[in-house]
Protein backbone atom coordinates (compact mmCIF):
# COMPACT_ATOMS: atom_id res chain seq x y z
CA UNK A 1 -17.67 23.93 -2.55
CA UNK A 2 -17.28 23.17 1.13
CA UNK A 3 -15.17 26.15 1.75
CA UNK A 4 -17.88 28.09 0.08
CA UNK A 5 -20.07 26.62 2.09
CA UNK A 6 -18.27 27.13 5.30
CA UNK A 7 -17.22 30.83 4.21
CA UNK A 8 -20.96 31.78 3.59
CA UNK A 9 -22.48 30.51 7.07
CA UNK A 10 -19.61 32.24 9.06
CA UNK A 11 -20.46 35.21 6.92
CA UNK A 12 -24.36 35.22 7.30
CA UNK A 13 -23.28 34.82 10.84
CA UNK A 14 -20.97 37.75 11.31
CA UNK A 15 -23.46 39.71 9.57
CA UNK A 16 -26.55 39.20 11.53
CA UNK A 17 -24.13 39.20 14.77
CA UNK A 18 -23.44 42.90 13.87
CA UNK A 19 -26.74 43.89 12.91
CA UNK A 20 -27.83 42.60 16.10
CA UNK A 21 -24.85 44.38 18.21
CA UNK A 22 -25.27 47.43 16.55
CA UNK A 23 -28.75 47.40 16.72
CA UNK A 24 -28.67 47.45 20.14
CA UNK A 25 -24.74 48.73 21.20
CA UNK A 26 -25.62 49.40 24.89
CA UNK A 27 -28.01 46.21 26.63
CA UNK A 28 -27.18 43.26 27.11
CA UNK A 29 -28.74 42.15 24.35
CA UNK A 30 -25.69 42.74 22.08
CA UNK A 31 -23.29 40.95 23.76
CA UNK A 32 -25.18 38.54 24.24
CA UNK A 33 -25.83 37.98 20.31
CA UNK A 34 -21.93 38.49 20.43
CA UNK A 35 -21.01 35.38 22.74
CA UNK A 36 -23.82 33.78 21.50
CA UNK A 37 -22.16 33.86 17.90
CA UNK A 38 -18.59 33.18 19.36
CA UNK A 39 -19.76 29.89 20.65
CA UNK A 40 -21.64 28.77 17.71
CA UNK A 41 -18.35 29.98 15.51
CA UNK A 42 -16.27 27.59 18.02
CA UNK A 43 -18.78 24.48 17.84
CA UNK A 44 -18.81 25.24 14.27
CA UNK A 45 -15.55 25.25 13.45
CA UNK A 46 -14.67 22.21 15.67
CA UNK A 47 -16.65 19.85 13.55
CA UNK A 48 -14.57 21.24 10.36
CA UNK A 49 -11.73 20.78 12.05
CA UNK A 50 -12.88 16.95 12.41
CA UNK A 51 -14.02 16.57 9.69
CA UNK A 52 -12.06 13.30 8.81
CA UNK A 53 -13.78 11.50 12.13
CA UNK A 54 -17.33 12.89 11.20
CA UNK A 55 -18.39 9.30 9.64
CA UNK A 56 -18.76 8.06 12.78
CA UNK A 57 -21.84 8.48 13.29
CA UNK A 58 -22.84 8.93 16.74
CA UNK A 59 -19.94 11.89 16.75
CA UNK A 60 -21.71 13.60 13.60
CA UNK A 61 -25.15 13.44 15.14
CA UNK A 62 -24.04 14.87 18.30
CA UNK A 63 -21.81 17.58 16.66
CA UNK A 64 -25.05 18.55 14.25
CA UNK A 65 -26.98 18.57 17.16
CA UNK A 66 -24.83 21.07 19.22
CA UNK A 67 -24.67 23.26 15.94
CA UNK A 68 -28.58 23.55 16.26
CA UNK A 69 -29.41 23.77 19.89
CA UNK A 70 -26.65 26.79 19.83
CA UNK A 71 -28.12 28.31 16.71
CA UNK A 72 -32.00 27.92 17.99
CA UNK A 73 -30.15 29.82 21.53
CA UNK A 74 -29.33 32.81 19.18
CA UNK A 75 -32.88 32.84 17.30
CA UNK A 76 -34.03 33.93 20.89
CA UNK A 77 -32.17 36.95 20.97
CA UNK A 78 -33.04 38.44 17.30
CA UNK A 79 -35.01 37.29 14.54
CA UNK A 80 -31.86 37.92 12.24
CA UNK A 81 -29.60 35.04 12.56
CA UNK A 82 -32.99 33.45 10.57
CA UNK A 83 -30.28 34.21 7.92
CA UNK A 84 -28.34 31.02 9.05
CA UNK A 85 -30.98 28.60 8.72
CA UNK A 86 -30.41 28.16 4.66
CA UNK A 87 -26.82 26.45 5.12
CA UNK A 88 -27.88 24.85 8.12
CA UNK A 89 -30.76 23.32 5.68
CA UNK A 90 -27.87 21.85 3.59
CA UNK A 91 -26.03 20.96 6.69
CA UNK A 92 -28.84 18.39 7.86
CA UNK A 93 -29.86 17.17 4.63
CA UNK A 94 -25.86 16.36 3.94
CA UNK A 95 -25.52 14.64 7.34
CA UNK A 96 -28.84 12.98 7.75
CA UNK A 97 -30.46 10.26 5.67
CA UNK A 98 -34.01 10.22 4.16
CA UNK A 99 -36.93 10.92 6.12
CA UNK A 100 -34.98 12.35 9.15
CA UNK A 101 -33.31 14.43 6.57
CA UNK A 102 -36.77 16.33 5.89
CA UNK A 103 -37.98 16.42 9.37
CA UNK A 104 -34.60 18.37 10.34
CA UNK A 105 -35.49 20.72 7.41
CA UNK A 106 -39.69 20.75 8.52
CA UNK A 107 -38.32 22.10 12.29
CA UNK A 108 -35.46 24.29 11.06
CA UNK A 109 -38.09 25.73 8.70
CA UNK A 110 -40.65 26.17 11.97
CA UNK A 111 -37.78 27.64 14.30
CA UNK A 112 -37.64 30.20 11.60
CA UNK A 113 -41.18 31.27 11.37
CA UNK A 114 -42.04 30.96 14.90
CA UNK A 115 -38.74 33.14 15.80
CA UNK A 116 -39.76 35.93 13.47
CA UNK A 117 -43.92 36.02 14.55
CA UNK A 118 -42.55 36.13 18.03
CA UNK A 119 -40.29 38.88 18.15
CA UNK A 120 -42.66 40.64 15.45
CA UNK A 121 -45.82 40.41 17.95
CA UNK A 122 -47.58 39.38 14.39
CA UNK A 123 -47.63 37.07 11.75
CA UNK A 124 -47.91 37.72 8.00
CA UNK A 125 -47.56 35.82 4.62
CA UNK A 126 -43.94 37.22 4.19
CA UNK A 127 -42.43 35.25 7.54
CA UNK A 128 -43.80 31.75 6.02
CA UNK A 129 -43.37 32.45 2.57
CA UNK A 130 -40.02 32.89 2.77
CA UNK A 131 -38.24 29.90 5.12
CA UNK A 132 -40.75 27.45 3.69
CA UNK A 133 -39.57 28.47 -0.25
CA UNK A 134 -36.18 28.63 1.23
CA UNK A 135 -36.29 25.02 2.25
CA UNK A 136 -37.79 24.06 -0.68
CA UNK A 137 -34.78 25.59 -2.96
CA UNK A 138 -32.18 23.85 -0.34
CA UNK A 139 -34.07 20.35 -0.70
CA UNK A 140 -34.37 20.48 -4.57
CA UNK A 141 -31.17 21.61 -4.73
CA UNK A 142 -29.19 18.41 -2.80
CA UNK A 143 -31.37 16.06 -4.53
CA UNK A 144 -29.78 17.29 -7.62
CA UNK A 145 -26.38 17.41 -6.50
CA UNK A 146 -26.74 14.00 -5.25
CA UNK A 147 -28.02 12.65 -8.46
CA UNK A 148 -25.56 13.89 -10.47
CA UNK A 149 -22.86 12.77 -7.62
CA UNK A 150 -24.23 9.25 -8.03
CA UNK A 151 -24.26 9.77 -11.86
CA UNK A 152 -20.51 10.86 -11.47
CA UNK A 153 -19.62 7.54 -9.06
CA UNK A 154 -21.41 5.44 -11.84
CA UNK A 155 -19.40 6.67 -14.94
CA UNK A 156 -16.25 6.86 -12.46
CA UNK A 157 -17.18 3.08 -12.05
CA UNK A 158 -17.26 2.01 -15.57
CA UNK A 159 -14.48 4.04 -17.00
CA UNK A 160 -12.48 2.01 -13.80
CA UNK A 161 -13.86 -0.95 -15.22
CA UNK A 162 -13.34 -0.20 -19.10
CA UNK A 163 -9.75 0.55 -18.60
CA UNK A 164 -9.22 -2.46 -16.37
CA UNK A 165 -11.05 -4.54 -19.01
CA UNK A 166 -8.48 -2.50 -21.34
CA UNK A 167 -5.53 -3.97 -19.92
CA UNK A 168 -6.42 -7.35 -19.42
CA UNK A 169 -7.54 -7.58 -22.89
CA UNK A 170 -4.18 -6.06 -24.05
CA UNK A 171 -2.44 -8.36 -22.04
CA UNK A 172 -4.70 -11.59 -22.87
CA UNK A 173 -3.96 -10.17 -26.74
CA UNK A 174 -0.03 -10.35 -26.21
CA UNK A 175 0.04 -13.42 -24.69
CA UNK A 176 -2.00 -14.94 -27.35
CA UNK A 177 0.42 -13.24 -29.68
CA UNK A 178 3.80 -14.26 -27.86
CA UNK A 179 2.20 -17.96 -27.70
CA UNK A 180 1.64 -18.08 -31.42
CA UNK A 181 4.59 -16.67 -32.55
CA UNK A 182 6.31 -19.65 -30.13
CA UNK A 183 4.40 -22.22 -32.03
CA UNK A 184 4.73 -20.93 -35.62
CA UNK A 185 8.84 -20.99 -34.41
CA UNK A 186 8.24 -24.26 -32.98
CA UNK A 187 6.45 -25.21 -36.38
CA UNK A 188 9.12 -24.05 -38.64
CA UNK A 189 11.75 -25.02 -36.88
CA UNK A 190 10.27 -28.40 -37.04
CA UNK A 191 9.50 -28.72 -40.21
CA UNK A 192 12.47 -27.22 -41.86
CA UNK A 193 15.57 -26.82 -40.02
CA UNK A 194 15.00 -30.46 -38.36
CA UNK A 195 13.84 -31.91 -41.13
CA UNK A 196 16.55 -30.86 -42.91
CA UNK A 197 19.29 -32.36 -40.05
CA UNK A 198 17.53 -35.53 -39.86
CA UNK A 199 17.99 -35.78 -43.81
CA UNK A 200 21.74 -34.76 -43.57
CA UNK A 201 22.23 -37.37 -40.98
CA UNK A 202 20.69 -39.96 -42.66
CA UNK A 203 22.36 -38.96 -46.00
CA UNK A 204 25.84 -39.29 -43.92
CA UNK A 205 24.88 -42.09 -43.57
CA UNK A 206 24.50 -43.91 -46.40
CA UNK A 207 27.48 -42.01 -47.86
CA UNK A 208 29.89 -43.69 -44.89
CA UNK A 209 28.25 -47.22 -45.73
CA UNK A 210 29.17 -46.57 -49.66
CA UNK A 211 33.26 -46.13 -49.27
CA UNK A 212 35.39 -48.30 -49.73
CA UNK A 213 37.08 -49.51 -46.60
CA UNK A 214 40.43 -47.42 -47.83
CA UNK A 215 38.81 -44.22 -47.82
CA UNK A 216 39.41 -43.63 -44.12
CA UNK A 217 40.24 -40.02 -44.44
CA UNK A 218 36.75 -39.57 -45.92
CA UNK A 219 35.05 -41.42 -43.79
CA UNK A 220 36.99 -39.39 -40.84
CA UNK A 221 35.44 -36.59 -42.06
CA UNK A 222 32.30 -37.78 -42.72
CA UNK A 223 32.02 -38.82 -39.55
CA UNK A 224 32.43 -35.68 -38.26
CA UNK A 225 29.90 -34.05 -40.19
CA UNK A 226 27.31 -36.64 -39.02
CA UNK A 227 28.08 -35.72 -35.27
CA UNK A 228 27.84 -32.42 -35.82
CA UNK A 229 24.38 -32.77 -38.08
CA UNK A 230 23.03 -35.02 -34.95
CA UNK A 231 24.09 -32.54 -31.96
CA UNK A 232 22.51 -29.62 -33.99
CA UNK A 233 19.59 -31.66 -34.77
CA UNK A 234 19.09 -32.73 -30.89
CA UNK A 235 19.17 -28.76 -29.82
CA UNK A 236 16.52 -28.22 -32.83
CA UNK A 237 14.09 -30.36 -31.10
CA UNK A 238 15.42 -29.52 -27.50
CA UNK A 239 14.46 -25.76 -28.67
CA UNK A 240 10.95 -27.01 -30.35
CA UNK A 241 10.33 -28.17 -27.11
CA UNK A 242 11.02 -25.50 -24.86
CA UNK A 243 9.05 -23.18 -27.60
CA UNK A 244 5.89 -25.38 -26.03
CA UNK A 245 3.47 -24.71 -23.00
CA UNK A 246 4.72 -25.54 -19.64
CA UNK A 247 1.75 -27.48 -19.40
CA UNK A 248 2.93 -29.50 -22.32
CA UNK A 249 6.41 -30.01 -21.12
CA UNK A 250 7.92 -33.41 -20.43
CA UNK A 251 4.54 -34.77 -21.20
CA UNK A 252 1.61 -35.29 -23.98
CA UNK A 253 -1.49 -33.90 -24.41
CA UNK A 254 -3.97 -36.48 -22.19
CA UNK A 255 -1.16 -36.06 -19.32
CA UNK A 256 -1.86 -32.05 -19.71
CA UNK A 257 -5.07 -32.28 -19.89
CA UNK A 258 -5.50 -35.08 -17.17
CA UNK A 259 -3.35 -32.35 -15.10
CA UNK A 260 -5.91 -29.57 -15.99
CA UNK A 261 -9.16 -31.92 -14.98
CA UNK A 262 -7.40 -31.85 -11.92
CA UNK A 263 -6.64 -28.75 -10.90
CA UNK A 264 -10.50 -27.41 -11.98
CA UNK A 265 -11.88 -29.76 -9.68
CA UNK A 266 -9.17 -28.98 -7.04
CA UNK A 267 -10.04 -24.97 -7.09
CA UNK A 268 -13.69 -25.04 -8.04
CA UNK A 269 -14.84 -28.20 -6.91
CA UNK A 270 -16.41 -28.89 -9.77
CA UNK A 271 -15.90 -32.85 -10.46
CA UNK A 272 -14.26 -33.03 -13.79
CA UNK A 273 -13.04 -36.34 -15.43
CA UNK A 274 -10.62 -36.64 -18.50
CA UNK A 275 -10.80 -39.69 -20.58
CA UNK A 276 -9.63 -40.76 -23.96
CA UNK A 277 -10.90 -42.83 -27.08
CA UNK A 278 -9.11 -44.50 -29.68
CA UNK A 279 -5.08 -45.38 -29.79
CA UNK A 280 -3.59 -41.78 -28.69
CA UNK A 281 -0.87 -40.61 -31.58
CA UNK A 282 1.94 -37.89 -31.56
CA UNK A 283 0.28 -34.93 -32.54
CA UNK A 284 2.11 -31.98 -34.21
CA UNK A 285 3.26 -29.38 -31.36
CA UNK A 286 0.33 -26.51 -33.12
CA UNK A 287 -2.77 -29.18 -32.88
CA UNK A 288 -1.63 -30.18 -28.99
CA UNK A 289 -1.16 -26.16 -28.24
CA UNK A 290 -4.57 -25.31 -29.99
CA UNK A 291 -6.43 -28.40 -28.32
CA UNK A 292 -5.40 -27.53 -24.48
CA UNK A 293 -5.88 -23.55 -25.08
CA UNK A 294 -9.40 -24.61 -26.06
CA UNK A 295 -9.96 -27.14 -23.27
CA UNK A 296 -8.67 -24.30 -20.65
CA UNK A 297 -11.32 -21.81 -22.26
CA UNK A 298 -13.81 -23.86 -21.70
CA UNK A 299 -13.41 -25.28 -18.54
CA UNK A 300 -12.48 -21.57 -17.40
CA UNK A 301 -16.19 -20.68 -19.04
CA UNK A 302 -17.46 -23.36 -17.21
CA UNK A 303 -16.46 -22.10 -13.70
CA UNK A 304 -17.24 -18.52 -14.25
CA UNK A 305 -20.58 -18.85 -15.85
CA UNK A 306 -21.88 -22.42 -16.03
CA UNK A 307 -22.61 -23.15 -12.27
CA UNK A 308 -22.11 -26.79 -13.29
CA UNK A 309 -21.29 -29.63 -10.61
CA UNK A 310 -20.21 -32.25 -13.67
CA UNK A 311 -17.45 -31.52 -16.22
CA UNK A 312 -15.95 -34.18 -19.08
CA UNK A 313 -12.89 -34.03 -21.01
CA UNK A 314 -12.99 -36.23 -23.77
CA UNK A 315 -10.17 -36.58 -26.31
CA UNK A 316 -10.79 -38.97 -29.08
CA UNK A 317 -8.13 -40.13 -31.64
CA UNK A 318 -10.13 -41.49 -34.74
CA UNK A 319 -8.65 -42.70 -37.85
CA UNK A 320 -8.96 -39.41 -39.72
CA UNK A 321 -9.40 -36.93 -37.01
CA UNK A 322 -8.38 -35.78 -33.41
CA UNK A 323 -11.54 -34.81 -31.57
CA UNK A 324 -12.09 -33.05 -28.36
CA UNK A 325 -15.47 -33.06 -26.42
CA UNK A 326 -15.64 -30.81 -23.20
CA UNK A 327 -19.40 -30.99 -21.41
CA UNK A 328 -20.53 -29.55 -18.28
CA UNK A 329 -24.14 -29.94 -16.65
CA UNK A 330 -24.43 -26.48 -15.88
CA UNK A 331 -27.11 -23.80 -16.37
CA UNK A 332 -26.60 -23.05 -20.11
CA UNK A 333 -27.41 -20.38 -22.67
CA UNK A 334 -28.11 -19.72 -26.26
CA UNK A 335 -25.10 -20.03 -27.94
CA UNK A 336 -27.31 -17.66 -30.97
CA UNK A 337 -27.19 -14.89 -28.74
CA UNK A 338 -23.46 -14.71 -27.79
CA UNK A 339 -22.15 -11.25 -28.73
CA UNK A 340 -18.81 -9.32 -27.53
CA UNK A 341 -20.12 -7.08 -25.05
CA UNK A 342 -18.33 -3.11 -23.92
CA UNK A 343 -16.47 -4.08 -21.28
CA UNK A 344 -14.54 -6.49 -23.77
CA UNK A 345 -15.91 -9.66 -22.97
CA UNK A 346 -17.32 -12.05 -25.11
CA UNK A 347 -14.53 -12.96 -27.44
CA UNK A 348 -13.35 -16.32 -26.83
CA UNK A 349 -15.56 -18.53 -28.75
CA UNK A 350 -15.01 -16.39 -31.46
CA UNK A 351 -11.34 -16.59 -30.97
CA UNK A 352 -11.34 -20.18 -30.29
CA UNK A 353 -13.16 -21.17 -33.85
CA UNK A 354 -10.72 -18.61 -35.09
CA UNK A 355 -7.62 -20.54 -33.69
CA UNK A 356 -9.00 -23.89 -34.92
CA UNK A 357 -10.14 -22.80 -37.89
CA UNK A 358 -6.59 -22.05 -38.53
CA UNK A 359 -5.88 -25.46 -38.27
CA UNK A 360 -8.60 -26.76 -40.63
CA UNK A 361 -10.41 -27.94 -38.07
CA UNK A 362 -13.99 -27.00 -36.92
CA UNK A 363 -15.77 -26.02 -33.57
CA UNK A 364 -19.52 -26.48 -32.75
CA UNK A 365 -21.39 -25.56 -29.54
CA UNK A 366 -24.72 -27.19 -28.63
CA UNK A 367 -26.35 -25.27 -25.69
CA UNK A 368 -29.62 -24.25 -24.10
CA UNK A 369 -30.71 -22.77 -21.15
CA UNK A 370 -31.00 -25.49 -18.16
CA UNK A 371 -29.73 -28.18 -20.45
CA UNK A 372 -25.86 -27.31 -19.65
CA UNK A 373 -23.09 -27.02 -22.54
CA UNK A 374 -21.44 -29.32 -25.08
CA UNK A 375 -18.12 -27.96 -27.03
CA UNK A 376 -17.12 -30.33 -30.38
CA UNK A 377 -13.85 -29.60 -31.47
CA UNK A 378 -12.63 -31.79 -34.68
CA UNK A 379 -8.80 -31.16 -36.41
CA UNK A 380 -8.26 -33.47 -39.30
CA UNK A 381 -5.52 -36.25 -39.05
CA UNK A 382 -3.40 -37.26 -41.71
CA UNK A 383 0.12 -39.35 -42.01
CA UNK A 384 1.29 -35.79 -42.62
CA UNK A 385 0.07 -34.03 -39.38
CA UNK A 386 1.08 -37.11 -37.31
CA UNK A 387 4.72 -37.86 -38.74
């Protein structure tokens, strides 16, 4: 479009330059239409040639300008380089803004008449007919193509957004994945392949303490069974334990989540405070994994949305449950009208009551707007989930 644009106005100019020259081949008048056009071709095509340093401003305005005063020269000599005044409509309204914008168009648009009723001697409906309707075309015309240029920038904008929403939600979905396949292979590794050593050793055991004290070839080989049933049993848990979160490494679950309090008051300033009720227990590796992926989600909810300047962490250990409490005095909302939204946001709550759902357990959220946010989270505890 712009080099249609520029190939039109140094066409309309070559054309009325020759109309003009041959119209009058031996005055001055001619040549002068004929220098007169060489200098506006030059000023011209400097500015395309600058065209990268045109958004400075003050250079833009001065090369428009020069464009003008050189054109409004040439209008002197012949009513026909009028032609030139419909790109030089777009011209302004592309490099000026608003209101100036129309006033550059209002005294191109009077150049034009006044140009043609003076070299005519006389005035009719024809010479203001025709610039004014041209201007009008020209303006009607770049508000439309700037519309649908900001139209364009808008959808360029959200299909940016929806495939950078795209990826991080591809991403956030393999991690999830990758971390629960590591716990259901921390789970089962736990629960059979250890479980299984432990009994082996312990079944060596007692076999050992049962022979007589002759049997030493036996018990030689016993023996070596049992070491080799122990070492396999300590890399089961050694792998178990590498299968866990970083955060959860070398340490329980209050240490991880003390260790999270801290860091969300570190980088938001929020003041958060863990504390804990009740006689904490082992938990099983899936219940200590679900329980600080939830408390991250919420205190990450809580910086990005709550606006709160008071977070607690409470993890309670009761005699038939594991409970965890995170509340923030923030701004709020209706927890009823929490939908996924397009751009792929939305989904943790309902993939949090998914995860400990999984678990048996349940989730609640109490919430208003002003009256800040209360997450319940509640996992049942048995001898079985705690041996």
């Amino acid at each position: 479009m712009r080099l249609v644009f520029h190939a039109g106005f140094l066409l309309l100019l070559g054309i009325a330059t020759a109309r003009v020259f041959l119209t009058h081949p031996t005055g001055p008048t001619g040549w002068l239409a004929v220098a007169g056009a060489v200098l506006l071709t030059a000023v011209y095509a400097a500015g395309a040639a600058v065209r990268h340093a045109l958004h400075r401003r003050w250079l833009a305005m001065t090369w428009l300008a020069a464009v003008t005063a050189v054109w409004a020269s040439l209008l002197v000599i012949s009513p026909d380089f009028s032609w030139l005044a419909f790109p030089l409509f777009f011209l302004h309204l592309h490099l000026l803004r608003g209101r100036h914008a129309l006033v550059a168009v209002v005294v191109v648009t009077a150049l034009v008449v006044s140009a043609q009723g003076w070299h005519a001697g006389t005035w009719s409906v024809g010479m203001v007919l025709g610039p004014v309707v041209g201007a009008g075309v020209a303006v009607v015309i770049t508000w439309g193509y700037s519309a649908i240029y900001a139209e364009s920038q808008r959808r360029q904008a959200l299909i940016d957004d929806l495939t950078r929403t795209r990826a991080e939600l591809a991403s956030s979905q393999h991690q999830a994945g990758v971390a629960a396949e590591r716990e259901r292979l921390a789970r089962e590794i736990h629960d059979t392949l250890a479980q299984g050593l432990s009994s082996i050793v312990l079944l060596l055991r007692a076999a050992d303490s049962s022979l007589p004290p002759q049997a030493d070839k036996a018990r030689a080989r016993i023996t070596e069974a049992q070491r080799t049933a122990a070492d396999n049993l300590d890399e089961a848990r050694r792998f178990v334990r590498d299968l866990r979160p970083p955060s959860l490494t070398g340490a329980g679950l209050p240490q991880a989540l003390q260790r999270l309090c801290e860091d969300t008051a570190r980088e938001s300033g929020i003041h958060c405070r863990f504390q804990t009720d009740g006689t904490p227990v082992q938990l099983p590796s899936g219940y200590e994994v679900a329980l600080l992926r939830a408390a991250q989600a919420s205190l990450g909810n809580v910086i990005r949305h709550a606006r709160a300047r008071t977070a607690v962490v409470t993890l309670g250990f009761l005699d038939t449950e594991v409970t965890l409490d995170i509340y923030d005095d923030g701004a709020g909302f209706d927890p009823a009208a929490v939908r996924p939204a397009p751009d792929g946001s939305g989904y943790g709550l309902i993939a949090l009551r998914e995860r400990i759902g999984a678990l048996g357990g349940r989730l609640a959220v109490e919430s208003a707007p002003g009256d800040g946010t209360a997450v319940a989270i509640r996992l049942p505890l048995t001898d079985e989930e705690i041996r």
